[in-house]
C-alpha atoms as a PDB file:
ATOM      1  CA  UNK A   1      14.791  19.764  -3.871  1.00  0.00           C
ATOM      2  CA  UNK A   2      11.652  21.204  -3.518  1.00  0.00           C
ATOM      3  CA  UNK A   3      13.069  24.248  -1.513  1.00  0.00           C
ATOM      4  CA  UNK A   4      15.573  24.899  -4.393  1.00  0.00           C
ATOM      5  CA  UNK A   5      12.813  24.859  -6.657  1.00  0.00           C
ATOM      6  CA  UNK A   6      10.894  27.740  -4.680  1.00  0.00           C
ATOM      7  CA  UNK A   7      13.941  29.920  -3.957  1.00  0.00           C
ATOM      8  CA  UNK A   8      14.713  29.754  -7.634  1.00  0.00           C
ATOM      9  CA  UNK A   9      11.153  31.003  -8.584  1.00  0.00           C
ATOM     10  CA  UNK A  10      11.037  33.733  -6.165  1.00  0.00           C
ATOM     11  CA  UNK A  11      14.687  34.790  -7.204  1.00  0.00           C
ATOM     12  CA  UNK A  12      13.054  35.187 -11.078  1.00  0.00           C
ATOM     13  CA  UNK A  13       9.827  37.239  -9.396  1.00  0.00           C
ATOM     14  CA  UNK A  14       7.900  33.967 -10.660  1.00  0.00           C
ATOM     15  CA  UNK A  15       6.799  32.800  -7.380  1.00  0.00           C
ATOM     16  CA  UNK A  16       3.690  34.084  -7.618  1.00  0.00           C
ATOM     17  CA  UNK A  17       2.806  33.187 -11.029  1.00  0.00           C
ATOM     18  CA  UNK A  18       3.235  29.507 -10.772  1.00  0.00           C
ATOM     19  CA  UNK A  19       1.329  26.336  -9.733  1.00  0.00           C
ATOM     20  CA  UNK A  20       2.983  23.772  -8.543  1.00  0.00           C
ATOM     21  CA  UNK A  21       1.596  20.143  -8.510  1.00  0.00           C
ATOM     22  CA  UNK A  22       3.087  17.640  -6.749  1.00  0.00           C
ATOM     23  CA  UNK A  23       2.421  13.852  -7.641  1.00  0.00           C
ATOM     24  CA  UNK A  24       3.710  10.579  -6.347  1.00  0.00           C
ATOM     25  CA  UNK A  25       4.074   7.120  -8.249  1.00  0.00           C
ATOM     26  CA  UNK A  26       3.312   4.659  -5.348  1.00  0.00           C
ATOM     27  CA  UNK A  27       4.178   2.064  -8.401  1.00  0.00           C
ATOM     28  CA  UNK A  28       7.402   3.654  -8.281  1.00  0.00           C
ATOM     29  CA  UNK A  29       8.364   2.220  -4.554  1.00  0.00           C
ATOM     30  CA  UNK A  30      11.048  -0.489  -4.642  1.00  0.00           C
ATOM     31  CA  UNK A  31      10.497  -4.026  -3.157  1.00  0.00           C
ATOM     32  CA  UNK A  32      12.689  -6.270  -1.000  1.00  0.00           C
ATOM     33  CA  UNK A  33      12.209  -9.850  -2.009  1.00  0.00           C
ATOM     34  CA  UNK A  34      13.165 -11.057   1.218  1.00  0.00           C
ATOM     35  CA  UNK A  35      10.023  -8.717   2.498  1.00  0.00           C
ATOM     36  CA  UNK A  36       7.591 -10.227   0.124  1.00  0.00           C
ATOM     37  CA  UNK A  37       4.523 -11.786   1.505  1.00  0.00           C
ATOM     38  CA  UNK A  38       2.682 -14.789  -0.707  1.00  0.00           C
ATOM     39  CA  UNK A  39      -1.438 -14.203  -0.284  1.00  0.00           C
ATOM     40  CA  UNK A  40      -1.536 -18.228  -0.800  1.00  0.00           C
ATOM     41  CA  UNK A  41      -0.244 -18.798   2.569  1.00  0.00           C
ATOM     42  CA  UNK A  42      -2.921 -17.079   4.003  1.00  0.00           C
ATOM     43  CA  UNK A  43      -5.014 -19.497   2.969  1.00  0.00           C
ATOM     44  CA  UNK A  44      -5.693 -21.178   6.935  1.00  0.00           C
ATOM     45  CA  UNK A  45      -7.183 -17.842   7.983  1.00  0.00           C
ATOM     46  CA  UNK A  46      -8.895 -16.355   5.058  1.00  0.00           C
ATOM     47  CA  UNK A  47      -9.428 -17.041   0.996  1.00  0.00           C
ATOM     48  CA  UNK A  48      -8.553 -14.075  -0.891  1.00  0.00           C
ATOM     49  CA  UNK A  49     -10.496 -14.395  -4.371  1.00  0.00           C
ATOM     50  CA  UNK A  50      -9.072 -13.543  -7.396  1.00  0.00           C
ATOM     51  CA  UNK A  51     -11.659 -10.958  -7.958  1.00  0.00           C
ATOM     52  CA  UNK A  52     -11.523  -8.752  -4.452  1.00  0.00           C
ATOM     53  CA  UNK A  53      -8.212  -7.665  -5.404  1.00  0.00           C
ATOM     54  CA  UNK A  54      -7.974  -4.054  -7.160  1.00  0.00           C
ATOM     55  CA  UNK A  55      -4.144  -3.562  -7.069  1.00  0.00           C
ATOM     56  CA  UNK A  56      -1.085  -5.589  -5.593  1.00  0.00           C
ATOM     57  CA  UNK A  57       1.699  -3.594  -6.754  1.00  0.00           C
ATOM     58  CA  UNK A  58       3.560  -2.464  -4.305  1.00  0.00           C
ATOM     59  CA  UNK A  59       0.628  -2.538  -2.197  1.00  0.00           C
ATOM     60  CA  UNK A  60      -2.518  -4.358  -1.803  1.00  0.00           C
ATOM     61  CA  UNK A  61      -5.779  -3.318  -2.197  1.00  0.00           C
ATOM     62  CA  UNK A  62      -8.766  -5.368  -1.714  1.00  0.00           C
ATOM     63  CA  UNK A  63     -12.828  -4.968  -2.202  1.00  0.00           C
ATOM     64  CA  UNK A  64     -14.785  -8.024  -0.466  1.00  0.00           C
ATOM     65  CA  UNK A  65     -17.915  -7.627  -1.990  1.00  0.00           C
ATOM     66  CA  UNK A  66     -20.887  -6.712  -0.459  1.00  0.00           C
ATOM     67  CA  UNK A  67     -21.854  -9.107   2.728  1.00  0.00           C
ATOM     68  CA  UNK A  68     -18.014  -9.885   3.528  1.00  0.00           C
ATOM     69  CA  UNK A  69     -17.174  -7.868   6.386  1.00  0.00           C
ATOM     70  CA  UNK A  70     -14.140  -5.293   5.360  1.00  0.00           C
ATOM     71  CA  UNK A  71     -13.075  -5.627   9.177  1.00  0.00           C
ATOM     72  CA  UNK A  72     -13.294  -9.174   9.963  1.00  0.00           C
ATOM     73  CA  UNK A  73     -11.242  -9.551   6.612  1.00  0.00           C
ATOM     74  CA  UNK A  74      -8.255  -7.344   8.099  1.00  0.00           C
ATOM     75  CA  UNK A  75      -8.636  -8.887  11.162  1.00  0.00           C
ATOM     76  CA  UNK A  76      -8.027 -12.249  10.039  1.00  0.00           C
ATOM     77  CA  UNK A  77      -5.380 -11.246   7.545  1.00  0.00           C
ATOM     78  CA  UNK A  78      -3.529  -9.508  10.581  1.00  0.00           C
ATOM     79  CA  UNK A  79      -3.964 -13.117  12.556  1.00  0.00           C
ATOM     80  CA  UNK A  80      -2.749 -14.774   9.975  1.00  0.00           C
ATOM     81  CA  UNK A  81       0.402 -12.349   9.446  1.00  0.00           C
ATOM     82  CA  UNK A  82       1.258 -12.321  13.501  1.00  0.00           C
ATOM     83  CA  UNK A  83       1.042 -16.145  13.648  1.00  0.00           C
ATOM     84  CA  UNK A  84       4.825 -16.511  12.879  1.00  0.00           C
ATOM     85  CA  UNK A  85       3.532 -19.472   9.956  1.00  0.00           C
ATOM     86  CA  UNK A  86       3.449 -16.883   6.783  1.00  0.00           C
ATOM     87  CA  UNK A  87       6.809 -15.828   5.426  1.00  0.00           C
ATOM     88  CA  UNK A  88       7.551 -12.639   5.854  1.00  0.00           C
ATOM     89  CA  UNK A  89       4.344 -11.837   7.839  1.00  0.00           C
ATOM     90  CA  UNK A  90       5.990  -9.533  10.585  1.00  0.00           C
ATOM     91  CA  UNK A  91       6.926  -7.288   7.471  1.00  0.00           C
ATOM     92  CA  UNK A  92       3.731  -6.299   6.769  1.00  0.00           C
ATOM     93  CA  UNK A  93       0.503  -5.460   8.627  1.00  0.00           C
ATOM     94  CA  UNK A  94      -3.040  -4.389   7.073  1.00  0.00           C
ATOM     95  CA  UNK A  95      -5.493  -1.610   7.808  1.00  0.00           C
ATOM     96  CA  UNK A  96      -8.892  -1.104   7.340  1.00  0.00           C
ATOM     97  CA  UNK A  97      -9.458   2.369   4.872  1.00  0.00           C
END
C-alpha cells in the first residue's frame, strides 16, 4: 500500500513535495480470548498493584515505583508465566524496557 502510495506521488511530480507520516494504533491490535492472560493468577509469584499499571490494552505496561526492582518484577512475572499454572501463560512473555 505504501509503495502504491509513493509511485502515485512521483507519477504527479509530487514526490518531492510531500511528508509522509506514518502512525500506528497499537490499541488497534485484535485479541484472542483464548490468548488472554488474567494478572490475578499471578498472584503466587508477584502482586501487581492497581496503581503500577499505566496501560493494559492490548499490552501491558507497568511502573513499580521507586525501590521495586523493574527486573526482579519481569523475572518473576516470566516464572510465573513458564510455570504451566497461569492460563494462557506460554502466550505471552515480558521484557524489561
Amino acid at each position: 500500500m505504501l509503495g502504491r502510495l509513493i509511485a502515485g506521488l512521483e507519477a504527479r511530480g509530487m514526490f518531492e513535495d510531500v511528508n509522509i507520516i506514518l502512525v500506528g494504533d497499537h490499541g488497534m491490535v485484535r485479541t484472542c480470548d483464548r490468548k488472554l492472560v488474567f494478572l490475578e493468577e499471578l498472584a503466587p509469584w508477584i502482586e501487581l498493584k492497581s496503581d503500577w499499571v499505566l496501560s493494559m490494552t492490548p499490552l501491558l505496561a507497568i511502573r513499580p515505583p521507586d525501590g521495586v526492582s523493574p527486573a526482579e518484577v519481569v523475572a518473576k512475572m516470566n516464572e510465573g508465566l513458564g510455570s504451566g499454572k497461569v492460563k494462557n501463560g506460554e502466550y505471552l512473555k515480558t521484557y524489561l524496557k
